[in-house]
C-alpha atoms as a PDB file:
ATOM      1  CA  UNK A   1       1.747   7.639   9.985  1.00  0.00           C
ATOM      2  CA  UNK A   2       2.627   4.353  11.095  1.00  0.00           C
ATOM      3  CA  UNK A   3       5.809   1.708  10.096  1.00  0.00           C
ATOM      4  CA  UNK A   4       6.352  -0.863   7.774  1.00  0.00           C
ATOM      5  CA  UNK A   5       6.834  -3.009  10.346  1.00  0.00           C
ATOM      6  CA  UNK A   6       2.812  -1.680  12.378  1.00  0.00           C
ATOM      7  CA  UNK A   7       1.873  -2.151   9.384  1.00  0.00           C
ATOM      8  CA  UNK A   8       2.436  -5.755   8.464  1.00  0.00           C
ATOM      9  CA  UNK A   9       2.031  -7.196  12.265  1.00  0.00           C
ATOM     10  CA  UNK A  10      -1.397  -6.606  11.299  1.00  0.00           C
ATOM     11  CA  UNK A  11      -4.267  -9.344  11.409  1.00  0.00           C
ATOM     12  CA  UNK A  12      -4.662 -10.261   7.597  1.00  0.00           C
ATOM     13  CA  UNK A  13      -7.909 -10.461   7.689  1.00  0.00           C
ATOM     14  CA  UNK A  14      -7.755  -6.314   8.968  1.00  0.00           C
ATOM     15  CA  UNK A  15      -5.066  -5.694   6.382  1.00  0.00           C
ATOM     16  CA  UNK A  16      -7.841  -6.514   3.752  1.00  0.00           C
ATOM     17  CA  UNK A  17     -10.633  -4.890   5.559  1.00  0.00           C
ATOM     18  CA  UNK A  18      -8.324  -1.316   5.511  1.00  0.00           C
ATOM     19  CA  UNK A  19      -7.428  -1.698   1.844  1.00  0.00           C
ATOM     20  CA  UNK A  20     -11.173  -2.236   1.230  1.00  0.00           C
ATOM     21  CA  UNK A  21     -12.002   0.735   2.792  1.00  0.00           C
ATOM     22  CA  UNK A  22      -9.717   3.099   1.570  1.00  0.00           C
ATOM     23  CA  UNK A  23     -10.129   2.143  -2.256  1.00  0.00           C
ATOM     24  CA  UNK A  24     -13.896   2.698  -1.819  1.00  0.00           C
ATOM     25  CA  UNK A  25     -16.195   2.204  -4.998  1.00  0.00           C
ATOM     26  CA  UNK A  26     -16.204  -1.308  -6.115  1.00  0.00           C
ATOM     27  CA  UNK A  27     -13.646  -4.425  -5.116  1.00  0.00           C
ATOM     28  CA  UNK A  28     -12.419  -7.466  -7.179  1.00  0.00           C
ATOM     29  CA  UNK A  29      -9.977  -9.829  -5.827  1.00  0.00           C
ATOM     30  CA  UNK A  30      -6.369  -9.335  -6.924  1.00  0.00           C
ATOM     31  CA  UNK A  31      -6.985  -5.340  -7.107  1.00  0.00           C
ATOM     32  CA  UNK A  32      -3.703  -3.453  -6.714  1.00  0.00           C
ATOM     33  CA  UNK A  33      -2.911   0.009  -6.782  1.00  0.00           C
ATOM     34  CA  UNK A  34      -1.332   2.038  -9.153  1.00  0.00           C
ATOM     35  CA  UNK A  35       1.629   4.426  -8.117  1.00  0.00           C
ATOM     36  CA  UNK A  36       0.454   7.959  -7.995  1.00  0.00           C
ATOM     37  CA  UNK A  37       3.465   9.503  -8.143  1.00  0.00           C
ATOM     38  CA  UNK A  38       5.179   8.134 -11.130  1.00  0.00           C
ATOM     39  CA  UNK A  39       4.246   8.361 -14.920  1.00  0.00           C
ATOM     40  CA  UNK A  40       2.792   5.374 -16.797  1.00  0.00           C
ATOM     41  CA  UNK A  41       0.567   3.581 -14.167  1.00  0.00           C
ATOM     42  CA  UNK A  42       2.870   1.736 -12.464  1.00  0.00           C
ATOM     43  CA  UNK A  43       0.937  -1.393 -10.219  1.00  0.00           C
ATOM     44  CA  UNK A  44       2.820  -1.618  -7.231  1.00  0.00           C
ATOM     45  CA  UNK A  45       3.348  -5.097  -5.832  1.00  0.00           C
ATOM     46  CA  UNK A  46       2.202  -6.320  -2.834  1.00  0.00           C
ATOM     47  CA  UNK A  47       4.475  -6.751   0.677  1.00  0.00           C
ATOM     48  CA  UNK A  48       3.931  -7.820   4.061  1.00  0.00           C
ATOM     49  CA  UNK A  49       3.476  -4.241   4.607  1.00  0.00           C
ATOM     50  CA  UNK A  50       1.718  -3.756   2.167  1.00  0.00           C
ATOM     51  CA  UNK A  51       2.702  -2.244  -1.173  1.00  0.00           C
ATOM     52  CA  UNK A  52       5.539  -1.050  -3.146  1.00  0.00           C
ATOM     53  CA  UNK A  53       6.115   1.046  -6.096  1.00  0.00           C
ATOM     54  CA  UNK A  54       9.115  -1.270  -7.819  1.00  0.00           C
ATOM     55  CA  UNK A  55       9.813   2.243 -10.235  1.00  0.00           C
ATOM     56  CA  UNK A  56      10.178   4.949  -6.796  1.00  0.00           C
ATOM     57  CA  UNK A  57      10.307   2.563  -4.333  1.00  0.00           C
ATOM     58  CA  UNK A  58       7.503   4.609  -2.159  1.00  0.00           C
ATOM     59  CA  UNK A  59       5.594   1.907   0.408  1.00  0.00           C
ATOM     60  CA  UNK A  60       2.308   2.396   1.589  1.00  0.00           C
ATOM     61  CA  UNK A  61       0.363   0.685   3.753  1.00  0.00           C
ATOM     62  CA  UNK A  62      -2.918  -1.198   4.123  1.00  0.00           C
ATOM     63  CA  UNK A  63      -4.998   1.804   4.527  1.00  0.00           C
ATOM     64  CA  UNK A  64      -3.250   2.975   1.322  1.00  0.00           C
ATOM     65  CA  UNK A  65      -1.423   5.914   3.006  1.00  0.00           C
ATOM     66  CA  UNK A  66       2.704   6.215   2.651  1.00  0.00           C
ATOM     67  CA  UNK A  67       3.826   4.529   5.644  1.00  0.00           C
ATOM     68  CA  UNK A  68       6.422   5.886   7.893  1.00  0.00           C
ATOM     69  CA  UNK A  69       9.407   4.536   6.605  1.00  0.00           C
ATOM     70  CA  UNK A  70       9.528   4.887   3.204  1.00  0.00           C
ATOM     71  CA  UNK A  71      12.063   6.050   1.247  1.00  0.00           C
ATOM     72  CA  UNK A  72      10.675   9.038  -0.267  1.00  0.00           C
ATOM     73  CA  UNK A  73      10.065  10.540   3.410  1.00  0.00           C
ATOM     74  CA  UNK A  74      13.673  11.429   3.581  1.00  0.00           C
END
Protein backbone atom coordinates (compact mmCIF):
# COMPACT_ATOMS: atom_id res chain seq x y z
CA UNK A 1 0.00 0.00 0.00
CA UNK A 2 1.62 3.11 -0.73
CA UNK A 3 0.81 7.13 0.39
CA UNK A 4 -1.02 9.82 -0.92
CA UNK A 5 1.85 11.61 -1.11
CA UNK A 6 4.01 8.12 -3.41
CA UNK A 7 1.29 8.33 -5.02
CA UNK A 8 1.02 11.75 -6.57
CA UNK A 9 5.05 12.34 -6.90
CA UNK A 10 4.37 10.11 -9.66
CA UNK A 11 5.32 10.85 -13.44
CA UNK A 12 1.82 11.81 -14.98
CA UNK A 13 2.30 10.23 -17.78
CA UNK A 14 2.73 6.70 -15.29
CA UNK A 15 -0.20 7.90 -13.22
CA UNK A 16 -2.31 7.38 -16.47
CA UNK A 17 -0.56 4.33 -17.63
CA UNK A 18 -1.54 2.58 -13.88
CA UNK A 19 -5.14 3.77 -14.04
CA UNK A 20 -5.23 2.27 -17.57
CA UNK A 21 -4.19 -0.82 -16.44
CA UNK A 22 -6.09 -1.45 -13.55
CA UNK A 23 -9.59 -0.46 -15.13
CA UNK A 24 -8.86 -3.00 -17.92
CA UNK A 25 -11.62 -3.48 -20.71
CA UNK A 26 -12.03 -0.42 -22.73
CA UNK A 27 -10.73 3.45 -21.99
CA UNK A 28 -12.29 6.88 -22.91
CA UNK A 29 -10.78 10.02 -21.82
CA UNK A 30 -12.34 11.66 -18.76
CA UNK A 31 -13.22 8.00 -17.26
CA UNK A 32 -13.56 8.14 -13.48
CA UNK A 33 -14.38 5.67 -11.06
CA UNK A 34 -17.25 5.07 -9.16
CA UNK A 35 -17.02 4.55 -5.26
CA UNK A 36 -17.46 0.94 -4.41
CA UNK A 37 -18.22 1.28 -1.13
CA UNK A 38 -21.06 3.66 -0.97
CA UNK A 39 -24.70 3.37 -2.38
CA UNK A 40 -25.80 5.29 -5.48
CA UNK A 41 -22.64 5.33 -7.75
CA UNK A 42 -20.88 7.92 -6.44
CA UNK A 43 -17.87 9.27 -9.22
CA UNK A 44 -15.12 10.15 -7.18
CA UNK A 45 -13.14 13.20 -8.24
CA UNK A 46 -9.86 13.29 -9.24
CA UNK A 47 -6.60 14.50 -6.88
CA UNK A 48 -3.03 14.75 -7.22
CA UNK A 49 -3.14 11.45 -5.67
CA UNK A 50 -5.42 10.36 -7.37
CA UNK A 51 -9.08 9.97 -6.42
CA UNK A 52 -11.54 10.70 -3.82
CA UNK A 53 -14.89 9.57 -2.84
CA UNK A 54 -16.45 13.30 -1.84
CA UNK A 55 -19.55 10.98 0.07
CA UNK A 56 -16.76 8.55 2.42
CA UNK A 57 -13.91 10.36 1.79
CA UNK A 58 -11.88 6.91 0.91
CA UNK A 59 -8.65 7.88 -1.57
CA UNK A 60 -7.24 5.58 -3.84
CA UNK A 61 -4.59 5.74 -5.92
CA UNK A 62 -3.51 5.52 -9.56
CA UNK A 63 -3.47 1.85 -9.69
CA UNK A 64 -7.01 2.15 -8.25
CA UNK A 65 -6.13 0.49 -4.89
CA UNK A 66 -6.98 2.48 -1.35
CA UNK A 67 -3.86 4.18 -0.69
CA UNK A 68 -2.21 4.20 2.61
CA UNK A 69 -3.53 7.06 4.17
CA UNK A 70 -6.93 7.19 3.79
CA UNK A 71 -9.33 7.79 6.13
CA UNK A 72 -11.24 4.70 6.20
CA UNK A 73 -7.87 2.72 7.17
CA UNK A 74 -8.27 3.90 10.68
Amino acid sequence: MITSAESAALPEEQKWELVKSAKGGTWYDGWIPYCMLCNGLIRMPQRDYGFECPQCKNMIGWDLMRLADSPLNK
